[in-house]
Protein backbone atom coordinates (compact mmCIF):
# COMPACT_ATOMS: atom_id res chain seq x y z
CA UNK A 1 -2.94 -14.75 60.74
CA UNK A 2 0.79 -15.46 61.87
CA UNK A 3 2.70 -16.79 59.05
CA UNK A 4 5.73 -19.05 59.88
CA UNK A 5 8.55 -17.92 57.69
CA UNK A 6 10.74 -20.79 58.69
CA UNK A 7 7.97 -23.20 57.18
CA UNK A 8 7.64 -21.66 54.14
CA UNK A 9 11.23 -21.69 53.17
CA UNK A 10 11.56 -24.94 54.52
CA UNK A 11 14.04 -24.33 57.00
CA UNK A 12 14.65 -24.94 60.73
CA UNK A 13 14.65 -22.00 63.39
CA UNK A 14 18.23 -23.39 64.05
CA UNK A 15 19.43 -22.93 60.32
CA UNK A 16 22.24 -20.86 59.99
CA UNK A 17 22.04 -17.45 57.33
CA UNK A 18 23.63 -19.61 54.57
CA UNK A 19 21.09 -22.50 54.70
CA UNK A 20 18.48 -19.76 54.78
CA UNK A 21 19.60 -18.02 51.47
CA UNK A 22 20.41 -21.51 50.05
CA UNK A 23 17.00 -22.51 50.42
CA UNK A 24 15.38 -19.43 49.63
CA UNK A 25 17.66 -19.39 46.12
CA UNK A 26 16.84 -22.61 45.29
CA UNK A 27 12.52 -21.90 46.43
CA UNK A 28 12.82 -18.47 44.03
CA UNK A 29 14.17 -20.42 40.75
CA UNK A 30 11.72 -22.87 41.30
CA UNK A 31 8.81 -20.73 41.54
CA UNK A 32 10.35 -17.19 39.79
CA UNK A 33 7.32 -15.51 37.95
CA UNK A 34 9.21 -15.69 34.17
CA UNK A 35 9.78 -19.41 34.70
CA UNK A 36 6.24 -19.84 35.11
CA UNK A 37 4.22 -17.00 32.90
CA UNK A 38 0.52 -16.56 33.63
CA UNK A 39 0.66 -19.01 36.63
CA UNK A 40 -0.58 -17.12 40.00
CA UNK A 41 -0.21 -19.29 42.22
CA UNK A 42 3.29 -19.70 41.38
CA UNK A 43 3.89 -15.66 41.35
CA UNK A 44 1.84 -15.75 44.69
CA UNK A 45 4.53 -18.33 46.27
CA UNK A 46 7.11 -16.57 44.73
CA UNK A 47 6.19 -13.41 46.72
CA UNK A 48 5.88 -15.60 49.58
CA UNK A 49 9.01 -17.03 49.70
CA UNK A 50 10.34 -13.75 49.20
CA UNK A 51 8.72 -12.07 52.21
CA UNK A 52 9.91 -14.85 54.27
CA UNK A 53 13.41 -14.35 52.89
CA UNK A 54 13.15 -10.93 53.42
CA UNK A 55 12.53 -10.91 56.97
CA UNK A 56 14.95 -14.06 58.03
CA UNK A 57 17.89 -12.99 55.82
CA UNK A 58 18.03 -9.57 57.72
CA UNK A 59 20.00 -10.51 60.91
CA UNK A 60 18.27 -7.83 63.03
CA UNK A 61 14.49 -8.91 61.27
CA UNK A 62 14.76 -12.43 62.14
CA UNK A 63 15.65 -11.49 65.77
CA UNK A 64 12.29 -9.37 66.11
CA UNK A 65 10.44 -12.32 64.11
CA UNK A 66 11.96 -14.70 66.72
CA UNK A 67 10.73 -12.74 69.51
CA UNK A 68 7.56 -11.00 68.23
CA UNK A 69 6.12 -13.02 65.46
CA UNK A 70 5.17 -11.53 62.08
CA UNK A 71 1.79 -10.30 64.01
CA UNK A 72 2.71 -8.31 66.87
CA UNK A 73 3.04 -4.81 67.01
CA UNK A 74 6.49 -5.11 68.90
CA UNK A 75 7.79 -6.21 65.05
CA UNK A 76 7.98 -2.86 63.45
CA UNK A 77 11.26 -1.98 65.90
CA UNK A 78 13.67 0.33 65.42
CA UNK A 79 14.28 -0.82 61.76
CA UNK A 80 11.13 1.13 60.34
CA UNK A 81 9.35 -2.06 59.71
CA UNK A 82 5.86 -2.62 60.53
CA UNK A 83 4.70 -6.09 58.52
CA UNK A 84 0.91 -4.99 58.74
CA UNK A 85 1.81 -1.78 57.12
CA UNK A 86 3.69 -3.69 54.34
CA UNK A 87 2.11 -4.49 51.08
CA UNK A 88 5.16 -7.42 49.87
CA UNK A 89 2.86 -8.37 46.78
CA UNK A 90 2.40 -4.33 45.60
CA UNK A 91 6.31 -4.25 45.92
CA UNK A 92 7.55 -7.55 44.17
CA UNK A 93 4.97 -6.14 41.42
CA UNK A 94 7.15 -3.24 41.11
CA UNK A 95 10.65 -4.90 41.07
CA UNK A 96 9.69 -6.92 38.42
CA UNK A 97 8.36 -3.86 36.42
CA UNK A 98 11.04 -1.52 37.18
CA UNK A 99 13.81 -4.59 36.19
CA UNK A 100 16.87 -3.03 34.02
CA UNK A 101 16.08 0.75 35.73
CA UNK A 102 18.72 0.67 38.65
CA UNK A 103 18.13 4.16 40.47
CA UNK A 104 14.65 3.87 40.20
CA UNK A 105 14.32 0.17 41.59
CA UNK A 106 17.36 1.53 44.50
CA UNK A 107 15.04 4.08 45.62
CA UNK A 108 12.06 2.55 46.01
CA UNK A 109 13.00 -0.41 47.15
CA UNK A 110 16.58 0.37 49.62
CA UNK A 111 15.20 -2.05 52.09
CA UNK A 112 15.03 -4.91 49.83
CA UNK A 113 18.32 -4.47 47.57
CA UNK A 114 20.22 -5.11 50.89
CA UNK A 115 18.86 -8.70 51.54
CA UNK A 116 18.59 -9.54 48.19
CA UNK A 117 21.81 -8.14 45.93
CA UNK A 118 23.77 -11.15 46.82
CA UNK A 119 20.95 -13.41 44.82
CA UNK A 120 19.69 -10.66 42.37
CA UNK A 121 21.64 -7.98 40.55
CA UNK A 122 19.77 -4.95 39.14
CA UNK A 123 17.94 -6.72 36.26
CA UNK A 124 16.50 -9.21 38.28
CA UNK A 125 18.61 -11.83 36.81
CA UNK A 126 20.21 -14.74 39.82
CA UNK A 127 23.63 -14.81 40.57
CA UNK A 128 24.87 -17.80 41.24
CA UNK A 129 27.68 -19.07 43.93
CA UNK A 130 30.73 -18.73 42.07
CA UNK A 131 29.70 -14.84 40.98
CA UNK A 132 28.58 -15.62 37.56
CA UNK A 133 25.13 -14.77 36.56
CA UNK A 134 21.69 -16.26 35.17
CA UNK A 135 18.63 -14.56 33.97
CA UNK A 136 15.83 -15.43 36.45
CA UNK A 137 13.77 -18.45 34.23
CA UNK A 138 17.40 -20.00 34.60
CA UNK A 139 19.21 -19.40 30.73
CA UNK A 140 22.01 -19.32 31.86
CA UNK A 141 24.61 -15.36 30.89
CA UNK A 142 27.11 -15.20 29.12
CA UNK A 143 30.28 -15.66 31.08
CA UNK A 144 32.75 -12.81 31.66
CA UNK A 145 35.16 -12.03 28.30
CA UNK A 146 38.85 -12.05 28.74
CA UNK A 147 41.36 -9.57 27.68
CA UNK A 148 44.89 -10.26 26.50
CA UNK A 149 47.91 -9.44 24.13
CA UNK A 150 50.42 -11.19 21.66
CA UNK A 151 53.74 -9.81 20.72
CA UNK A 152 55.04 -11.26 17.17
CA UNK A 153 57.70 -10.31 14.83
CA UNK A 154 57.07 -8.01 11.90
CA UNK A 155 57.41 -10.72 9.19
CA UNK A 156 55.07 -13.53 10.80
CA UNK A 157 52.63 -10.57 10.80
CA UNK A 158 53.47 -10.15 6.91
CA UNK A 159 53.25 -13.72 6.24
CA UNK A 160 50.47 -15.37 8.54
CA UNK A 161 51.64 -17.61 11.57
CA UNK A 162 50.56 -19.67 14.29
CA UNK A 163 50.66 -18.91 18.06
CA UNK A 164 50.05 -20.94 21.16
CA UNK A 165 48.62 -18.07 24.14
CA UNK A 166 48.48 -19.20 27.33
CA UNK A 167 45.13 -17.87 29.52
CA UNK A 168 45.11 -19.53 32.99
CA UNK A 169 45.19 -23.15 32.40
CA UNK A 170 44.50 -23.73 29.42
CA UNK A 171 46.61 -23.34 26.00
CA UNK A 172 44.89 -22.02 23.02
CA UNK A 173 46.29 -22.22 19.39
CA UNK A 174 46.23 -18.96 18.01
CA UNK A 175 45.79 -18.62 13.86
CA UNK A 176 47.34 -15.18 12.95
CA UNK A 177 46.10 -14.70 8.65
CA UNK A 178 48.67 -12.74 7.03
CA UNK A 179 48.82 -9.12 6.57
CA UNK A 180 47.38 -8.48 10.15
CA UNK A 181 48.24 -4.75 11.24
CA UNK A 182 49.48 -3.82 14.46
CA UNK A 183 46.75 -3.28 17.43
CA UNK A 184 44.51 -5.61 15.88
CA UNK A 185 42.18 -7.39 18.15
CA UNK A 186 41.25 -10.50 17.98
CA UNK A 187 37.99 -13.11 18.62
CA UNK A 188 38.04 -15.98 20.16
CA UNK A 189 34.19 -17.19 20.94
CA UNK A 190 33.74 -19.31 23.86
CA UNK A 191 37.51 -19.07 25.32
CA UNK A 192 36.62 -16.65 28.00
CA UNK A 193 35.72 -17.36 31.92
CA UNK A 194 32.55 -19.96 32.00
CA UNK A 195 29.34 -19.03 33.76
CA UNK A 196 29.50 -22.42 35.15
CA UNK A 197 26.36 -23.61 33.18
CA UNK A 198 28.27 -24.10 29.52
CA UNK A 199 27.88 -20.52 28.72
CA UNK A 200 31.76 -19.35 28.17
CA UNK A 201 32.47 -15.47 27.64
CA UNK A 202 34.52 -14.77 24.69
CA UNK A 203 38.61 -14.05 24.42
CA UNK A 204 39.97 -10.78 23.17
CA UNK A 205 43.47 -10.77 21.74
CA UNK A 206 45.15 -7.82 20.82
CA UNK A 207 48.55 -8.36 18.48
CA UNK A 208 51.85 -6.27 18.72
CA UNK A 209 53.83 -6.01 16.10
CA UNK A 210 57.28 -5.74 16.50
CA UNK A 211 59.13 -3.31 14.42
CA UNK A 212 61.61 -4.45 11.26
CA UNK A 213 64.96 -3.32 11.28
CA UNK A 214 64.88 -2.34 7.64
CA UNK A 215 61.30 -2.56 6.18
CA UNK A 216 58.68 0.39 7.46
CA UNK A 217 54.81 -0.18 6.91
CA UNK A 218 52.50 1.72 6.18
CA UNK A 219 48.82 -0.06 5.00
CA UNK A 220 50.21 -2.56 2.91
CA UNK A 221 52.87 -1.18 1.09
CA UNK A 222 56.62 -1.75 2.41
CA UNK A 223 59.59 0.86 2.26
CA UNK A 224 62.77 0.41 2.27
CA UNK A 225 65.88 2.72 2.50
CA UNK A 226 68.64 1.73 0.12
CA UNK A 227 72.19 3.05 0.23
CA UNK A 228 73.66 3.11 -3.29
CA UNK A 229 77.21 4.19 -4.13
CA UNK A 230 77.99 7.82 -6.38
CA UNK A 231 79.08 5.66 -9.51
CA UNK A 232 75.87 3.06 -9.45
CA UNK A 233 74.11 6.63 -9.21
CA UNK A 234 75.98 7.88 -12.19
CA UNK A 235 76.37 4.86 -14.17
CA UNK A 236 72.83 3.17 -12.94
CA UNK A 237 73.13 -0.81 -12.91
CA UNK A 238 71.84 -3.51 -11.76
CA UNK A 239 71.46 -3.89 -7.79
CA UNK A 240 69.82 -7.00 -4.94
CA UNK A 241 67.77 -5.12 -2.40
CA UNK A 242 65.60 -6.96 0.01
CA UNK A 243 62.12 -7.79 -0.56
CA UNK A 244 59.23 -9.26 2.31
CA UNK A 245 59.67 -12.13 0.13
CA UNK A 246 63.02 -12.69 -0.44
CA UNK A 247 66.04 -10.96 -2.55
CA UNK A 248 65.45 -8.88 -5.61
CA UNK A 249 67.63 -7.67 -8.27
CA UNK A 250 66.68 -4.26 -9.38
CA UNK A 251 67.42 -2.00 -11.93
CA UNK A 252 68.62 0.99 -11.29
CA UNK A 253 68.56 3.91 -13.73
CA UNK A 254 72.01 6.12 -15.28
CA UNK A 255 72.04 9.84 -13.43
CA UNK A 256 69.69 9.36 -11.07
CA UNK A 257 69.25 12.05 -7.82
CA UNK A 258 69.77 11.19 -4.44
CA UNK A 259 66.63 9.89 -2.58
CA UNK A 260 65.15 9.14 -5.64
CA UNK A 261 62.34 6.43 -5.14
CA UNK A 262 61.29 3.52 -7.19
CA UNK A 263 58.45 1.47 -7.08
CA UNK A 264 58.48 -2.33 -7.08
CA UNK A 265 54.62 -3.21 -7.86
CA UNK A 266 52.71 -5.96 -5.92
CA UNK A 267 56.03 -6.43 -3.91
CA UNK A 268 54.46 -5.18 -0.91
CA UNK A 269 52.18 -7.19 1.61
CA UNK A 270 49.14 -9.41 0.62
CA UNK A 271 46.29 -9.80 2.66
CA UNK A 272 43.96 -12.59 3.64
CA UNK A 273 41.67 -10.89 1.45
CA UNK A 274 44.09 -10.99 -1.43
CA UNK A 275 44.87 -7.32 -1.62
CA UNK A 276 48.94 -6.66 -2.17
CA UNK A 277 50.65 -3.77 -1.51
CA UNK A 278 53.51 -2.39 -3.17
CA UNK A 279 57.44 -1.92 -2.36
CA UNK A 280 58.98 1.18 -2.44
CA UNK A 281 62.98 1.75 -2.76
CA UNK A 282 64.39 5.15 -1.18
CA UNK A 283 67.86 5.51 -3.16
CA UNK A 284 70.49 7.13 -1.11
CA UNK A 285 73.85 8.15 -2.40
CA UNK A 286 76.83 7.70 -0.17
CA UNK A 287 80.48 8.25 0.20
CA UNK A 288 82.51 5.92 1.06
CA UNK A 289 84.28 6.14 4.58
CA UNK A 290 88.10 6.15 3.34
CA UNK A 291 88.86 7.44 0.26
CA UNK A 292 92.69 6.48 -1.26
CA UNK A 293 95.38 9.37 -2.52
CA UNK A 294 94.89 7.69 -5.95
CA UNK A 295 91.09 8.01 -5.55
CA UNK A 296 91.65 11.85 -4.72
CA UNK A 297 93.69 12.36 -7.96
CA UNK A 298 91.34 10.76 -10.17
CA UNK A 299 88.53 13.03 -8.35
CA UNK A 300 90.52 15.97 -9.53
CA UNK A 301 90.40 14.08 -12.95
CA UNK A 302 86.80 13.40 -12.97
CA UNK A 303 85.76 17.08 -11.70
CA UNK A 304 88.22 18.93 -14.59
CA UNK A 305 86.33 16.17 -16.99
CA UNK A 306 83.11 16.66 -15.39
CA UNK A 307 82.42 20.26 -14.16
CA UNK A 308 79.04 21.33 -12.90
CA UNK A 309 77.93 24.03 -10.44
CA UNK A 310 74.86 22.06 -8.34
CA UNK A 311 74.06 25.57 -6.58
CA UNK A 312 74.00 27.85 -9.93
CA UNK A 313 70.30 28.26 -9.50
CA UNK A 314 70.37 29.67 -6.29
């Protein structure tokens, strides 16, 4: 019996290939086999709907329909397509089955995938108009997530801050706890793209750090070179050095070497958790850049006072 495919998608033999699919999308949710478990007749229409799609969303099908009828033996054509050797039920069976197995389903199937990957993608899910996807008893997916980065100075990274980051259109306030380490990324639930049903993708923010022009990291402990001059190495003293926190005044012991390093405990960075590094001071002796004629005589003074030989172990 000739079946009338424009009839069962509800469509005119004047509709354009848009009104076709639109009606045929709108038939397939209605009647998709997981929106309707264990109902036959619904699985039945679906496969129905599906045939008739099948042959009047292929430009070249629906011109042999339009001239042959789904009956006539003129309708197999050039295409390979002979409906009376076509079992549609046997195959929409198998899509369903084979759902989530892409090279298997692409095989089998080649001459369906063409008419239908602009409404299905591989798992059988619906894709809607705007590109985003929903699972076939209409859930709707989770929209795409979206990917971006924040620069932010060394100490707002030490201390916790607050950022505004601007994706698209919309400005999002951006909590950063102190202690975050560079290339850390970031969660945002529900910021991403929307899958145009309420279903927003997530947003992914990765924060830069920039670097410190004194203080180095590494984990959460701070270092810190610190020039000091030969008599505070010889006499020791009392000296300010810098601190993540603030200044410092530090002790520094008589006769010390150069890069000698001291340790300033729980100085260093604390984390959301509570954990706190420590600060460590690299002591450097230097010379200073000009030295007087009176300054070279009482060098001569201090070395006949003072003599040593630094390289009598070698």
């Amino acid at each position: 019996m000739a079946k009338n495919y424009y009839k069962i998608l509800g469509v005119s033999k004047s509709s354009t290939k848009e009104e076709i699919k639109k009606a045929y999308r709108l038939l397939a949710k209605e009647f998709h086999p997981d929106k309707n478990k264990g109902n036959k007749e619904a699985e039945e229409k679906f496969k129905e709907i599906s045939e008739a799609y099948y042959v009047l969303g292929d430009d070249k099908r629906r011109k042999e329909y339009d001239m042959y009828g789904s009956e006539q033996r003129g309708f197999q054509g050039q295409h390979g397509f002979n409906h009376q050797n076509v079992d549609f039920s046997s195959i929409f069976d198998q899509m369903f089955k084979n759902r989530g197995r892409r090279s298997t389903r692409k095989n089998q199937f080649s001459g369906f995938t063409d008419v239908f990957s602009d409404i299905f993608d591989d798992n059988m899910h619906f894709k809607d108009s705007d590109g985003q996807y929903y699972y076939s008893n209409q859930t709707p997916v989770k929209g795409q997530d979206l990917e971006t980065s924040i620069t932010i100075e060394f100490l707002e990274a030490v201390r916790g801050t607050e950022k505004v980051v601007s994706v698209g259109d919309k400005k999002i306030k951006l909590k950063i706890q102190k202690g975050i380490q560079e290339s850390t990324k970031l969660r945002l639930k529900g910021q991403g793209y929307s899958s145009g049903a309420g279903a927003a993708g997530d947003l992914y923010i990765t924060v830069h750090i920039n670097p410190h022009q004194y203080f180095k990291r590494e984990g959460n402990d701070i270092h810190l070179d610190v020039p000091i001059t030969v008599a505070e190495a010889i006499k020791g003293g009392k000296i300010k050095v810098p601190t993540i926190n603030g200044s410092l005044m530090v002790n520094v012991p008589d006769h010390i070497a150069d890069k000698t390093t001291l340790r300033l405990k729980g100085k260093g960075i604390e984390t959301a958790s509570g954990v706190r590094g420590d600060q460590y001071l690299a002591l450097y002796i230097t010379l200073p850049k000009h030295i007087t004629s009176k300054g070279h005589e009482l060098l001569e003074i201090f070395t006949k006072e003072n003599p040593y030989n630094p390289r009598e172990h070698f």
